[in-house]
N, C-alpha and C. Protein backbone atom coordinates (compact mmCIF):
# COMPACT_ATOMS: atom_id res chain seq x y z
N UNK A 1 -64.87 24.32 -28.46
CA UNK A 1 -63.94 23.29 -28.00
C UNK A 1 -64.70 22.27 -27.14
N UNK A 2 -64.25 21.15 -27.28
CA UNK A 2 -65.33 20.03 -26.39
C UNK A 2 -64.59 20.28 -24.60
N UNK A 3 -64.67 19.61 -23.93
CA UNK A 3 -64.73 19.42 -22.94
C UNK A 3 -63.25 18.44 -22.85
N UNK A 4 -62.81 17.61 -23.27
CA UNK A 4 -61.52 16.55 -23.34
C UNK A 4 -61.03 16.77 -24.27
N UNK A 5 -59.85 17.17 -23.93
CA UNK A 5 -58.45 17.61 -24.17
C UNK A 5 -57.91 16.29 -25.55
N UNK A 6 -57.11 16.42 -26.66
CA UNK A 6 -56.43 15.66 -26.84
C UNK A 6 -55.59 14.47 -26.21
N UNK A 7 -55.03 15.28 -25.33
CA UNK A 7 -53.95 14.60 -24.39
C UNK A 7 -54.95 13.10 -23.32
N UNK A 8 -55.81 13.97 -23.02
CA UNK A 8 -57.27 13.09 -22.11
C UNK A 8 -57.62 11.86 -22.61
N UNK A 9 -57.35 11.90 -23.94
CA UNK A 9 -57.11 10.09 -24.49
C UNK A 9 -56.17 9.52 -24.63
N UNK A 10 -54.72 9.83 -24.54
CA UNK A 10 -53.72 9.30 -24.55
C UNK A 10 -53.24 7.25 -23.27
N UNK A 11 -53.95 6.51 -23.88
CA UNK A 11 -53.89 5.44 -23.11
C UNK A 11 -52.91 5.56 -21.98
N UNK A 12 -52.99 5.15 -20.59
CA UNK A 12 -52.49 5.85 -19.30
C UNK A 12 -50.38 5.41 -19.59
N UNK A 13 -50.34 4.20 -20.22
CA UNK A 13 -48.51 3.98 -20.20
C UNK A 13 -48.11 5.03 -21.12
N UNK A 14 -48.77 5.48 -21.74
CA UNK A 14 -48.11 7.13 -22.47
C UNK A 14 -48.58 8.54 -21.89
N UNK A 15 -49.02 8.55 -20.89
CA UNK A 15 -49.54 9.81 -20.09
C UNK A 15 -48.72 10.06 -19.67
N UNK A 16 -47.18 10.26 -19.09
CA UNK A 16 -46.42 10.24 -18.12
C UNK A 16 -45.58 11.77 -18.94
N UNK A 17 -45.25 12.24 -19.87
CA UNK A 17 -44.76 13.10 -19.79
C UNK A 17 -44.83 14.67 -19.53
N UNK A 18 -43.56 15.33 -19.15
CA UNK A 18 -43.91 16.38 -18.73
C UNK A 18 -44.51 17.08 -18.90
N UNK A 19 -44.65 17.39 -20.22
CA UNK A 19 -45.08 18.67 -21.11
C UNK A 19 -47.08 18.33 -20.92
N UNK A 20 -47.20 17.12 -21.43
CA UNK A 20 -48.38 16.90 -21.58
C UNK A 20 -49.29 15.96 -21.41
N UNK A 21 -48.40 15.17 -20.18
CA UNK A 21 -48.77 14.10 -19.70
C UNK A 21 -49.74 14.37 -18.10
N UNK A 22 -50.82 13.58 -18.61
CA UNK A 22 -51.90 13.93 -17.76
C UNK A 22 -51.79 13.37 -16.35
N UNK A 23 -51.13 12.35 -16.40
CA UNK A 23 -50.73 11.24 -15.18
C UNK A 23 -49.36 11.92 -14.74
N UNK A 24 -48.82 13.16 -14.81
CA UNK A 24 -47.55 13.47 -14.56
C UNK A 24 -47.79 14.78 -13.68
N UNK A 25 -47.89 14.61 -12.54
CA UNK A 25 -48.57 15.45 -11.28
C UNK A 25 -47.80 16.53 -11.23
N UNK A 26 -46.62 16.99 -11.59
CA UNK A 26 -45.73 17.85 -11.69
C UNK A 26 -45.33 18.34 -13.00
N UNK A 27 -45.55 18.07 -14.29
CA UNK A 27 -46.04 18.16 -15.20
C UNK A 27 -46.52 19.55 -15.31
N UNK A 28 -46.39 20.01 -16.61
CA UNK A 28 -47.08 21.08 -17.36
C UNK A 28 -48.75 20.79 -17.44
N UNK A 29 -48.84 19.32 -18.34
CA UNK A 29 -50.15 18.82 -18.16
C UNK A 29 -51.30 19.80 -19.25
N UNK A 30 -50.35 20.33 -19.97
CA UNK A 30 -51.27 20.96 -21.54
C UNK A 30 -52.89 20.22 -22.23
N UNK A 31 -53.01 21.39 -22.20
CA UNK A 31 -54.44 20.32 -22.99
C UNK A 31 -54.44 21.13 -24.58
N UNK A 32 -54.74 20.72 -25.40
CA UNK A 32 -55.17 20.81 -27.23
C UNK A 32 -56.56 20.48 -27.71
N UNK A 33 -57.30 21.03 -28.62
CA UNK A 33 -58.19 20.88 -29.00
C UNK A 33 -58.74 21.23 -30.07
N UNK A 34 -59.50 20.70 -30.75
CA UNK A 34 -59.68 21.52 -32.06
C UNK A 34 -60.30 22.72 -31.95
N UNK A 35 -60.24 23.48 -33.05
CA UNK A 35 -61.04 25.10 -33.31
C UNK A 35 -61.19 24.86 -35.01
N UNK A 36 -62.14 24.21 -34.85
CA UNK A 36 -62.13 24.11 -36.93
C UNK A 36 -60.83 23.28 -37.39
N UNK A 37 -60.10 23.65 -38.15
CA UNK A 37 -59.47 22.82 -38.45
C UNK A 37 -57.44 22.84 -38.09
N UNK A 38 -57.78 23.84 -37.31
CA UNK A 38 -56.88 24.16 -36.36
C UNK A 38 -56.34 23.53 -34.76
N UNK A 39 -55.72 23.25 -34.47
CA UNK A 39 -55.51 22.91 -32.97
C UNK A 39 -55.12 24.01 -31.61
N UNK A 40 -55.82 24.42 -30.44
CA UNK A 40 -55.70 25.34 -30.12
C UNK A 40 -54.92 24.54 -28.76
N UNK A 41 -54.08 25.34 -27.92
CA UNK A 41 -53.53 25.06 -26.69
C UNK A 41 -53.20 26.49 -25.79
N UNK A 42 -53.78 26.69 -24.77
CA UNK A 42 -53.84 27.95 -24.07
C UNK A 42 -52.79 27.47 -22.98
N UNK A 43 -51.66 27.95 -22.98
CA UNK A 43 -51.13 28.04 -21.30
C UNK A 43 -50.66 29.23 -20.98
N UNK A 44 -51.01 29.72 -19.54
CA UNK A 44 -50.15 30.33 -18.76
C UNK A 44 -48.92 30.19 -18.03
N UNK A 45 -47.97 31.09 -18.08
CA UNK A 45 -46.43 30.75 -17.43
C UNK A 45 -46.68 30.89 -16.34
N UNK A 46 -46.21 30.24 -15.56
CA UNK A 46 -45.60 30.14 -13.92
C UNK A 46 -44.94 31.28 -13.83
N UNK A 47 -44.37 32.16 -12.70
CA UNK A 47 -43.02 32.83 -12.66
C UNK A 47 -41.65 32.42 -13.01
N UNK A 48 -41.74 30.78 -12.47
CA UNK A 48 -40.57 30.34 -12.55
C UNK A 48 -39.88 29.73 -13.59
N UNK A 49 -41.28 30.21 -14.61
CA UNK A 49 -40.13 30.13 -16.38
C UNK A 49 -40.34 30.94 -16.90
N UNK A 50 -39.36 32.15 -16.13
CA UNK A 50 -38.60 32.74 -16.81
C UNK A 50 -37.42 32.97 -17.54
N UNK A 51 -37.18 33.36 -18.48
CA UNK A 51 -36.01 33.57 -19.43
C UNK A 51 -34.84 34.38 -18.57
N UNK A 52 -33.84 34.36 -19.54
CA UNK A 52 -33.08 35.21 -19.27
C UNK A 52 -33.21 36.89 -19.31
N UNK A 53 -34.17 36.99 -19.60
CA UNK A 53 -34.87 38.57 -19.65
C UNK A 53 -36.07 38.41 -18.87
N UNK A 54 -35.62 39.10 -17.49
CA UNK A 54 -37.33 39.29 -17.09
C UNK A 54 -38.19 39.59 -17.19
N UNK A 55 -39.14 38.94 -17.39
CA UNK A 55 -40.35 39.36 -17.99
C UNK A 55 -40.95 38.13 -19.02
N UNK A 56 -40.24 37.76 -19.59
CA UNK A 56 -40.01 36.54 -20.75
C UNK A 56 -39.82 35.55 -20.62
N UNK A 57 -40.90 34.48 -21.39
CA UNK A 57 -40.70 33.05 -20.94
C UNK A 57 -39.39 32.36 -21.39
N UNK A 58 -38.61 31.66 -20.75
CA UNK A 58 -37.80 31.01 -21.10
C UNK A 58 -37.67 29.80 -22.47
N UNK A 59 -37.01 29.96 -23.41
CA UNK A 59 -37.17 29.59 -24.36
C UNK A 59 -37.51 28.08 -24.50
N UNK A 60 -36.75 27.65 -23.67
CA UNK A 60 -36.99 25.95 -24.14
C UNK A 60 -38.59 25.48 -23.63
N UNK A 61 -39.12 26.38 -22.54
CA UNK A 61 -40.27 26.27 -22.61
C UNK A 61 -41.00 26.09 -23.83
N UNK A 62 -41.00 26.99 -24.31
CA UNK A 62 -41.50 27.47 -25.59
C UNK A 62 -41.50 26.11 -26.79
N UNK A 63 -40.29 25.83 -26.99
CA UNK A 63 -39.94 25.08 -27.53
C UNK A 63 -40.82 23.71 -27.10
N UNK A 64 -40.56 23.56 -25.73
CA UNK A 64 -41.73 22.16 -25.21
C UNK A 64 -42.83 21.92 -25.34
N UNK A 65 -43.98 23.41 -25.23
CA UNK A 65 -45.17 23.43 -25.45
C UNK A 65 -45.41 23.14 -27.04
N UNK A 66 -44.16 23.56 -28.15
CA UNK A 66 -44.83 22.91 -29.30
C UNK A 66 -44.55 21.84 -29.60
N UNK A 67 -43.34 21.22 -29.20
CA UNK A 67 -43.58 19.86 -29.11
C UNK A 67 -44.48 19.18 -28.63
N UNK A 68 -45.07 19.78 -27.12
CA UNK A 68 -46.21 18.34 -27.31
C UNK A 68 -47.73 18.95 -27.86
N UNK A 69 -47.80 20.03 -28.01
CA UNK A 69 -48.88 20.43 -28.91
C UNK A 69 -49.06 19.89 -29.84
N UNK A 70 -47.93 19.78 -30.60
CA UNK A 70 -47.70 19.43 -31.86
C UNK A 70 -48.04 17.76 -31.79
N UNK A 71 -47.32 17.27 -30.91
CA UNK A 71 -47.59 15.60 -30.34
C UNK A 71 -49.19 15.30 -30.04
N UNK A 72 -49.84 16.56 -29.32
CA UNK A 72 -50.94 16.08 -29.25
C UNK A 72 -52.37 16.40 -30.76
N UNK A 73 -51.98 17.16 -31.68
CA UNK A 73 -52.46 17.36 -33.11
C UNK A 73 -51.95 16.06 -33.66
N UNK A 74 -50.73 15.71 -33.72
CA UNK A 74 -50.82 14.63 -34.52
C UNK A 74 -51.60 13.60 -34.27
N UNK A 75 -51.95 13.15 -32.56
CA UNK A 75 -52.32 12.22 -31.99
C UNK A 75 -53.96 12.21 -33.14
N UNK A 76 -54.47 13.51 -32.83
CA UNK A 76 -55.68 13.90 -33.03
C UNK A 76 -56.14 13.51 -34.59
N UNK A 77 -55.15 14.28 -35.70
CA UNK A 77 -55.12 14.25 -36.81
C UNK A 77 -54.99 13.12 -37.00
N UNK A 78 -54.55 11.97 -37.03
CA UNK A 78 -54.69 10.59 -36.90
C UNK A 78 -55.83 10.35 -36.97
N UNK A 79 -56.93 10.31 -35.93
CA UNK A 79 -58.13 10.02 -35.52
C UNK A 79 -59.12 10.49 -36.51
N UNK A 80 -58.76 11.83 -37.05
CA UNK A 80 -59.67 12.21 -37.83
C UNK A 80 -59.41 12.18 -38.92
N UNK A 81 -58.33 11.73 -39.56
CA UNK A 81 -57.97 11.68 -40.92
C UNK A 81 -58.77 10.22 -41.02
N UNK A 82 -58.97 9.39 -40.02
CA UNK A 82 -59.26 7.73 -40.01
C UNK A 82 -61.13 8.03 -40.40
N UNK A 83 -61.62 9.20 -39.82
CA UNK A 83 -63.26 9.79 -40.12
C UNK A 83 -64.16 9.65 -38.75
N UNK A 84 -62.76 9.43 -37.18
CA UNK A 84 -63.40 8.82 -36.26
C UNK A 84 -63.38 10.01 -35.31
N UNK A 85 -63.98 9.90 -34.12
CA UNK A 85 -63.83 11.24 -32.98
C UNK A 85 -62.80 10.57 -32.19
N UNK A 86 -62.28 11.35 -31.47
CA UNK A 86 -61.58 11.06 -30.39
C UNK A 86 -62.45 10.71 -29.27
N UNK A 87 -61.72 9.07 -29.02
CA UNK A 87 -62.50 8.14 -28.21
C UNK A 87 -63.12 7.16 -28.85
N UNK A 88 -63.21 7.38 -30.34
CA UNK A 88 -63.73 6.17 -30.66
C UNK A 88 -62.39 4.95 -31.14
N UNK A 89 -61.67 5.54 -30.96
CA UNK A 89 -60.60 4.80 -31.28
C UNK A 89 -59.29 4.69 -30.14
N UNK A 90 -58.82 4.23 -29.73
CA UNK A 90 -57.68 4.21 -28.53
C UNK A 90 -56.75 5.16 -29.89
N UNK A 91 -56.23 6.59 -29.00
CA UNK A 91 -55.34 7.21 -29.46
C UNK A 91 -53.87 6.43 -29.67
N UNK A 92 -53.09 7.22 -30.80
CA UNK A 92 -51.89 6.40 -31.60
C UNK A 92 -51.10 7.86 -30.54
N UNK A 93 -49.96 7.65 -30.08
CA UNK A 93 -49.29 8.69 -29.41
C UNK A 93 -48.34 8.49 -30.48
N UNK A 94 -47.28 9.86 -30.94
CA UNK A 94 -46.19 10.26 -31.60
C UNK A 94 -44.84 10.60 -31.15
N UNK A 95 -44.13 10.47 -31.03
CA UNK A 95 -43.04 11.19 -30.59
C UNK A 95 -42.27 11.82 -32.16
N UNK A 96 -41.13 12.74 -31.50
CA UNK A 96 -41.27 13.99 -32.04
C UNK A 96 -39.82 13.48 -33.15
N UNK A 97 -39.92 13.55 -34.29
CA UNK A 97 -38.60 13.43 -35.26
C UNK A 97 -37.40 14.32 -35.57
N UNK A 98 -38.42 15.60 -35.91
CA UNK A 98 -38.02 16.88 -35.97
C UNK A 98 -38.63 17.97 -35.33
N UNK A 99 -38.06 19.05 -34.73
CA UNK A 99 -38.40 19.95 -34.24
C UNK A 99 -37.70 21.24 -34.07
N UNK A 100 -38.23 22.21 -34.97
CA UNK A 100 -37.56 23.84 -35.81
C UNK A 100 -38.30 24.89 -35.14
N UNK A 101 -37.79 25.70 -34.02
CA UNK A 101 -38.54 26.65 -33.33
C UNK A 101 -37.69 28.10 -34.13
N UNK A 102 -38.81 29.06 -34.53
CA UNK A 102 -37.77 30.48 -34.77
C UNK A 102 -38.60 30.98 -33.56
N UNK A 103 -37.82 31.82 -32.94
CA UNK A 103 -37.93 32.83 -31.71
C UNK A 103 -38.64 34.12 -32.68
N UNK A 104 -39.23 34.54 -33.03
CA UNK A 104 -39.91 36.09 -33.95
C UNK A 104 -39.74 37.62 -32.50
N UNK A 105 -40.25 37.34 -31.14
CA UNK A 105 -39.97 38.24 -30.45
C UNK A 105 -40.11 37.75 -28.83
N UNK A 106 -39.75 38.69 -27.82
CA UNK A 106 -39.67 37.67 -26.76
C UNK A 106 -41.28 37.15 -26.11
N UNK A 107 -41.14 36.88 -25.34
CA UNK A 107 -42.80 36.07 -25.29
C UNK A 107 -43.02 36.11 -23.93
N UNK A 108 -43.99 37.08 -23.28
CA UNK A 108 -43.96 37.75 -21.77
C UNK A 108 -44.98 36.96 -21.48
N UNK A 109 -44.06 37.32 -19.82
CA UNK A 109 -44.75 36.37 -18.63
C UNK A 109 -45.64 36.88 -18.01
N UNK A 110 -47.25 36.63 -17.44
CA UNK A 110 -48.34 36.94 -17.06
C UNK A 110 -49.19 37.10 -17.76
N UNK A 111 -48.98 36.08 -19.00
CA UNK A 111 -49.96 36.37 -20.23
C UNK A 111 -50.68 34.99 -20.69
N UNK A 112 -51.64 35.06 -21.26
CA UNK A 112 -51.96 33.92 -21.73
C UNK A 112 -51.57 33.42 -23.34
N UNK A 113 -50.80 32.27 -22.99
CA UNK A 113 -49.94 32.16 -24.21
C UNK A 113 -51.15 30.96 -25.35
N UNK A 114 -51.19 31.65 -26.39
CA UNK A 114 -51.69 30.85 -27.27
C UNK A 114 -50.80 30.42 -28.23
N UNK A 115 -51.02 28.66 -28.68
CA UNK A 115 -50.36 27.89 -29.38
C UNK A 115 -51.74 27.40 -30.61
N UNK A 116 -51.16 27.61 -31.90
CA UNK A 116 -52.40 27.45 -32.92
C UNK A 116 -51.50 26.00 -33.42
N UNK A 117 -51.80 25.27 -34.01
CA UNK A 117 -51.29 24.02 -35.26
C UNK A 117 -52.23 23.95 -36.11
N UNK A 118 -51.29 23.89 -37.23
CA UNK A 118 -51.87 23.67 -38.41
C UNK A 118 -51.60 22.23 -39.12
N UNK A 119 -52.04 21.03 -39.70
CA UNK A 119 -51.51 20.04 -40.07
C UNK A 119 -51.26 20.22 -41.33
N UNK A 120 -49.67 20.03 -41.96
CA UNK A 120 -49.55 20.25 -42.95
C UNK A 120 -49.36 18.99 -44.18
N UNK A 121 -49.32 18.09 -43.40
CA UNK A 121 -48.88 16.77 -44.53
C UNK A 121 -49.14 15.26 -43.03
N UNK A 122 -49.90 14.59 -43.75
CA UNK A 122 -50.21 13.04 -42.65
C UNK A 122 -50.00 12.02 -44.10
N UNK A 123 -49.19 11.47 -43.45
CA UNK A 123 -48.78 9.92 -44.00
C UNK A 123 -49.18 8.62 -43.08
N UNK A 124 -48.58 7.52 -44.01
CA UNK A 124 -48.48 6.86 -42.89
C UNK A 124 -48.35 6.84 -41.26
N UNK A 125 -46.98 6.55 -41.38
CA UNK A 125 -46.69 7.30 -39.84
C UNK A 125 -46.54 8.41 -39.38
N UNK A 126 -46.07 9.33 -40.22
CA UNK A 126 -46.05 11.11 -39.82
C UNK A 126 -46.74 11.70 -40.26
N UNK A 127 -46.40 12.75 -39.23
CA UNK A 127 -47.81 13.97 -39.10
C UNK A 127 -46.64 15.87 -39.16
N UNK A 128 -47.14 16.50 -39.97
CA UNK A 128 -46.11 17.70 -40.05
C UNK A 128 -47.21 18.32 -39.35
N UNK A 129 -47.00 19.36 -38.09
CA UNK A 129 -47.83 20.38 -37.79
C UNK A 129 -46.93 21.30 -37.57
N UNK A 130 -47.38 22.47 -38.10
CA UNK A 130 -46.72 24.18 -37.85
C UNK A 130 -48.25 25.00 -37.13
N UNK A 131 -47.04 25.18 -36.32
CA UNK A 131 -47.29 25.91 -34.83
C UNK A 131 -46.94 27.06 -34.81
N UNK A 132 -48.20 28.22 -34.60
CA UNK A 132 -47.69 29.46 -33.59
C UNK A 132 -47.73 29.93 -32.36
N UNK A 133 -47.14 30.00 -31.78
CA UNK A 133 -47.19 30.62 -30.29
C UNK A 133 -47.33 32.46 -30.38
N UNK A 134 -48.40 32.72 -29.36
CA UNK A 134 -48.63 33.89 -29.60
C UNK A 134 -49.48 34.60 -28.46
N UNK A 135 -48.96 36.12 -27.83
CA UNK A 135 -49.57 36.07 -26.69
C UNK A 135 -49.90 37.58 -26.92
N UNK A 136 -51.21 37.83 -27.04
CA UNK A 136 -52.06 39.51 -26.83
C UNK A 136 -52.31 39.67 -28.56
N UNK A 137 -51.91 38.30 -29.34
CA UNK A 137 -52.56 38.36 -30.55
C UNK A 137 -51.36 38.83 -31.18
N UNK A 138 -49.87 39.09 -30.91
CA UNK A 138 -48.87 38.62 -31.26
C UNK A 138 -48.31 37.71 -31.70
N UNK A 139 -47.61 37.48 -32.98
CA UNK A 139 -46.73 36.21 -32.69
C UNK A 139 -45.48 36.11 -32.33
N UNK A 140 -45.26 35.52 -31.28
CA UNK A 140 -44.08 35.76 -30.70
C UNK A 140 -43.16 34.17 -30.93
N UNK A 141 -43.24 33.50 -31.71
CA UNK A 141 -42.35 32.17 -32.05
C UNK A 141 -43.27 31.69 -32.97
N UNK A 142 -42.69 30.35 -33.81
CA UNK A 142 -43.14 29.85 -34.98
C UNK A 142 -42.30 28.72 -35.02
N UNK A 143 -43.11 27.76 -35.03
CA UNK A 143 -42.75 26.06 -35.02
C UNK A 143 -43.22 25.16 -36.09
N UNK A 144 -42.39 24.30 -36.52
CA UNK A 144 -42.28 22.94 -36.74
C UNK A 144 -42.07 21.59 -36.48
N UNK A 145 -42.91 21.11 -36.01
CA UNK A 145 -42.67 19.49 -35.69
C UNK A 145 -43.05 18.61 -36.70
N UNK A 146 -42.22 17.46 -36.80
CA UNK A 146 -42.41 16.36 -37.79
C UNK A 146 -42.50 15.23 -36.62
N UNK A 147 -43.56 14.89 -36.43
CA UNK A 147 -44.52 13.87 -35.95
C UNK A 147 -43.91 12.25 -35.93
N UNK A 148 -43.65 10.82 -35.56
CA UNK A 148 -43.75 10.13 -35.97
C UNK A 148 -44.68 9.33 -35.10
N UNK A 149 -45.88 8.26 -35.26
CA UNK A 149 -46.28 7.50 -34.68
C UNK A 149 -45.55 6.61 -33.97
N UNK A 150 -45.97 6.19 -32.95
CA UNK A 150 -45.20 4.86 -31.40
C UNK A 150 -46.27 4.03 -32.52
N UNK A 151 -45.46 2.47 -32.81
CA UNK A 151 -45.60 1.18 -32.96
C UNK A 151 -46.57 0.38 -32.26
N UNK A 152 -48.04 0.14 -32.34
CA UNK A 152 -49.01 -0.24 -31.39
C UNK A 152 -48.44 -1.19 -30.78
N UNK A 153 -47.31 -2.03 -31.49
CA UNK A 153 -47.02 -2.94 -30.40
C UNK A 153 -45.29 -3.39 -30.82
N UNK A 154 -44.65 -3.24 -29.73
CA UNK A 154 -43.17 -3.03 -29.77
C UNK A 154 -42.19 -3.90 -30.68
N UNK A 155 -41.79 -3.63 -30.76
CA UNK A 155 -40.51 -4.09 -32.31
C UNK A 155 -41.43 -3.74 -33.58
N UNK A 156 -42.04 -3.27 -33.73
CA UNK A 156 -43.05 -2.94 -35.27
C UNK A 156 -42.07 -1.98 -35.58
């Protein structure tokens, strides 16, 4: 994995969100990266997202980290579908169209949670990545996001 994060290029007026916004001091602040042709994202839970079962991360968590995982693969897959590295190009940020989480089992807290993406289809503007979340080499959830690119410049 290199050293800068997906998210680490995101031009600073799109850094601001929670999940994975680098400029967002309170923020989750996720980082993504490639592993071959995979996208990897490691986080650990806080205590204080916990689920309704203790012990277990709270779901919409769950749900957030693949959204912007997924937000930050597309960013990526972009870049490299174009034949360029990240950085040689000012990153395209996505926001999210669709987004299909199945819960598979609950997903415990004090663990290090791994998020894999896979890119399954890049078009024009969208990017499909399926996501697993998975913690002790478990999979404990399974995602879909449908990607769309932000307009380099507004009303497009």
């Amino acid at each position: 994995m290199t050293s800068k994060a997906f998210q680490d290029y995101y031009p600073d007026e799109f850094a601001h969100c929670y999940g994975c916004g680098r400029l967002n001091e309170n923020g989750l602040q996720i980082k993504s990266y490639w592993d071959g042709d995979e996208s990897v994202c490691l986080f650990t839970p806080e205590p204080h997202f916990t689920g309704g079962f203790p012990g277990n991360m709270y779901g919409g968590l769950i749900a957030s980290l693949i959204d912007c995982h997924g937000a930050g693969t597309a960013s990526a897959a972009k870049i490299r579908e174009l034949g360029l590295s990240m950085g040689e190009k000012p990153s395209s940020r996505f926001v999210t169209a669709s987004l299909k989480v199945d819960f598979i089992k609950p997903t415990p807290m004090g663990k290090v949670i791994e998020l894999r993406g896979k890119v399954t289809e890049i078009k024009e503007r969208k990017v499909i990545v399926n996501i697993t979340v998975s913690a002790d080499n478990l999979v404990c959830a399974k995602g879909e996001v449908v990607m769309v690119q932000i307009p380099e410049k507004p009303g497009n």
